[in-house]
N, C-alpha and C. Protein backbone atom coordinates (compact mmCIF):
# COMPACT_ATOMS: atom_id res chain seq x y z
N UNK A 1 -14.29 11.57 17.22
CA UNK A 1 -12.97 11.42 16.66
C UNK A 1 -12.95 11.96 15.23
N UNK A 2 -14.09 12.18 14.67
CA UNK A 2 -13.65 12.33 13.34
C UNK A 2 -13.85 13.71 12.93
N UNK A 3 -14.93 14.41 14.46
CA UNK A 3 -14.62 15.75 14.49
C UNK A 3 -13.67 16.35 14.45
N UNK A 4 -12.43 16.01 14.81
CA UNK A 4 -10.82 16.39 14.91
C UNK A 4 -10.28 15.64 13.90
N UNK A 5 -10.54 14.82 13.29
CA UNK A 5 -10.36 14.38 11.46
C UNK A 5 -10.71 15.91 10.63
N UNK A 6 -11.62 16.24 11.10
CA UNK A 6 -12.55 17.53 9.92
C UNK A 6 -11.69 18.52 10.49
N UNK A 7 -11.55 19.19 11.64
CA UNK A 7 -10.94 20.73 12.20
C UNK A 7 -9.49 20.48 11.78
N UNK A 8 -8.68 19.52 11.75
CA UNK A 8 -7.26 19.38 11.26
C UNK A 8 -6.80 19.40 9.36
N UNK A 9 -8.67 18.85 9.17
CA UNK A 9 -8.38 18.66 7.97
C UNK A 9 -8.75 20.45 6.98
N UNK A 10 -9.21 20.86 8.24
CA UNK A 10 -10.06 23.04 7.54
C UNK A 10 -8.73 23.73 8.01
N UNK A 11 -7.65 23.03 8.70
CA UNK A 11 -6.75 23.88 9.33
C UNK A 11 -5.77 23.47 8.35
N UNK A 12 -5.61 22.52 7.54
CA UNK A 12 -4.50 21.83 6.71
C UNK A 12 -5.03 22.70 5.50
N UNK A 13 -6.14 22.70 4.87
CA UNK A 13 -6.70 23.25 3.94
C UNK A 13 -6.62 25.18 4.05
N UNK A 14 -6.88 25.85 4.90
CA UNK A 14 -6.50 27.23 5.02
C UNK A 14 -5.44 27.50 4.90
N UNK A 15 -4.44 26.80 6.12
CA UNK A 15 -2.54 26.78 6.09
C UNK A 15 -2.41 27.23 4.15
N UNK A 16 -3.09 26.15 3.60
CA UNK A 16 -2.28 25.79 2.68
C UNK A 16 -2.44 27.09 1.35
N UNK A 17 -3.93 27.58 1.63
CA UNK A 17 -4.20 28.74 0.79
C UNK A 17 -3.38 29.56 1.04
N UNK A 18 -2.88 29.97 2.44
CA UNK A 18 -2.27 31.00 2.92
C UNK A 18 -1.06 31.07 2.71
N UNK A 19 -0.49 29.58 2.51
CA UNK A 19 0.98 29.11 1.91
C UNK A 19 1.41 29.04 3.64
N UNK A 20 1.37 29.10 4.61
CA UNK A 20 2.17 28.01 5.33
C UNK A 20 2.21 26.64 5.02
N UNK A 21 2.91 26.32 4.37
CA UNK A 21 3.15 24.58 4.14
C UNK A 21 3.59 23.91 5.32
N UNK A 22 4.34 24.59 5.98
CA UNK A 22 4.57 23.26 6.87
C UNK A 22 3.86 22.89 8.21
N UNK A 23 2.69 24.16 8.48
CA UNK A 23 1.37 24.09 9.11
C UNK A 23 0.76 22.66 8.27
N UNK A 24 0.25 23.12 7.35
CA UNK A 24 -0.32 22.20 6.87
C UNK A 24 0.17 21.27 6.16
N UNK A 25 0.96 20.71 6.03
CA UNK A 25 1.83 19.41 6.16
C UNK A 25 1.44 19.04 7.27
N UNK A 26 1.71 19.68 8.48
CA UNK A 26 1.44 18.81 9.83
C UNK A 26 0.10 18.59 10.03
N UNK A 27 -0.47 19.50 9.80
CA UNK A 27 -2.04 19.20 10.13
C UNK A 27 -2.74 17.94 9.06
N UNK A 28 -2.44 17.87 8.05
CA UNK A 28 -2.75 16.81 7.07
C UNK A 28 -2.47 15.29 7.80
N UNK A 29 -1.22 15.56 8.29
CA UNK A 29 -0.86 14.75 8.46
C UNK A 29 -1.31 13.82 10.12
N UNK A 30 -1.65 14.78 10.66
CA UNK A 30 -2.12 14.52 12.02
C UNK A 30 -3.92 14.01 11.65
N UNK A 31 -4.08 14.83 10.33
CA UNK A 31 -5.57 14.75 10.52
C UNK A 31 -6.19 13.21 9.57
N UNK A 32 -4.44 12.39 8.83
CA UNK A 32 -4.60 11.25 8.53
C UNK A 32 -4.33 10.16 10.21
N UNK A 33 -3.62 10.67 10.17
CA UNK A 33 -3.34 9.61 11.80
C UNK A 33 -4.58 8.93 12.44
N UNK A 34 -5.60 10.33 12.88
CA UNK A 34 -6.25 10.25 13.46
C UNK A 34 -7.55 9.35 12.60
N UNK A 35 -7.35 9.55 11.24
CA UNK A 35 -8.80 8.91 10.42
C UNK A 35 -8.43 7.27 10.65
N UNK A 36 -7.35 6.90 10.11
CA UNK A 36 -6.35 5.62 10.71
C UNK A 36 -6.75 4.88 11.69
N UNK A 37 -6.66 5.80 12.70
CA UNK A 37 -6.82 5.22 14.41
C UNK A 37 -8.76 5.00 14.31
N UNK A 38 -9.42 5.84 13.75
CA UNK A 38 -10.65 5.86 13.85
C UNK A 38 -10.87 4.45 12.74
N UNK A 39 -10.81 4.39 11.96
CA UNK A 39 -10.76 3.18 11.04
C UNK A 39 -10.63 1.91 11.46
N UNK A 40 -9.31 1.66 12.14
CA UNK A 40 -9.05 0.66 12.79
C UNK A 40 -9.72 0.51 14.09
N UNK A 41 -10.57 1.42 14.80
CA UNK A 41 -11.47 0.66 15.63
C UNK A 41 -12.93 0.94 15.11
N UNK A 42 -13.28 1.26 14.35
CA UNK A 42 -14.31 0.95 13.50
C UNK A 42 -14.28 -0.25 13.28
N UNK A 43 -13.53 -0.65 12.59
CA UNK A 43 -12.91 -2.16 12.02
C UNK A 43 -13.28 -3.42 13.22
N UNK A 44 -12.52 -2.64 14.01
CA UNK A 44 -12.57 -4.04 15.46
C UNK A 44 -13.97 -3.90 16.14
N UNK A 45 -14.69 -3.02 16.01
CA UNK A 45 -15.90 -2.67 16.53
C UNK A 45 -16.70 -3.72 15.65
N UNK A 46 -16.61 -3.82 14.47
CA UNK A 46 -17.46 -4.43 13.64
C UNK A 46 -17.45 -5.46 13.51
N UNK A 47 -16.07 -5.84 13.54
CA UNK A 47 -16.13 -7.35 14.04
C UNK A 47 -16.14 -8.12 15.37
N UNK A 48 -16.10 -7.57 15.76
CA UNK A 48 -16.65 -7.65 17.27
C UNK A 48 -18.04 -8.37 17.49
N UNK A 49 -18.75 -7.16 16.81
CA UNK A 49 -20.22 -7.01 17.13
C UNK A 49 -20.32 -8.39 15.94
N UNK A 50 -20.36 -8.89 14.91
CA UNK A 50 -20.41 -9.68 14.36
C UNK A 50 -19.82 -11.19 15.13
N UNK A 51 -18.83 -11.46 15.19
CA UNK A 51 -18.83 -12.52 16.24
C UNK A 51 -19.37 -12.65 17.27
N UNK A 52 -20.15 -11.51 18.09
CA UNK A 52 -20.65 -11.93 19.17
C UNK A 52 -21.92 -11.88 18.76
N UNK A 53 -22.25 -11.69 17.84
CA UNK A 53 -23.79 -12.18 17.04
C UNK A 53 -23.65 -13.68 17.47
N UNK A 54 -22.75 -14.12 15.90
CA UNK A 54 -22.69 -15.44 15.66
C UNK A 54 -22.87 -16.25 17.16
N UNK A 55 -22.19 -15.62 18.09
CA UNK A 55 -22.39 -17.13 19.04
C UNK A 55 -23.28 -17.01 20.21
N UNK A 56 -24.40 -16.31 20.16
CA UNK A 56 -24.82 -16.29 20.58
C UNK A 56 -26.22 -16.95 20.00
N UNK A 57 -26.05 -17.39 18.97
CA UNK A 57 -27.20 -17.78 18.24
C UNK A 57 -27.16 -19.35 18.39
N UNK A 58 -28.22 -20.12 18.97
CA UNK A 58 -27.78 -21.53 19.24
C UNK A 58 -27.83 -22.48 17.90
């Protein structure tokens, strides 16, 4: 997932040298979405794995 974080984020970054802005407007913007979505199950992953520590421990 965060491979397509990085290719949106080299495609937002070229757009922008080249001056298409509104390429890269979108791509920035797609390539935050996606860091977001990756974050938030990072997040739940971690706590996850942390509560199911805890109770498993007598």
């Amino acid at each position: 997932m965060l491979y397509y974080v990085l290719v949106f984020l080299i495609i937002a970054l070229i757009a922008g040298i080249l001056g298409f802005t509104g390429i890269a407007a979108a791509s920035a913007s797609i390539a935050q979405i996606i860091f977001y979505i990756f974050l938030l199950l990072f997040l739940v992953s971690l706590f996850a794995h942390v509560f199911r520590q805890n109770r498993s421990k007598p």
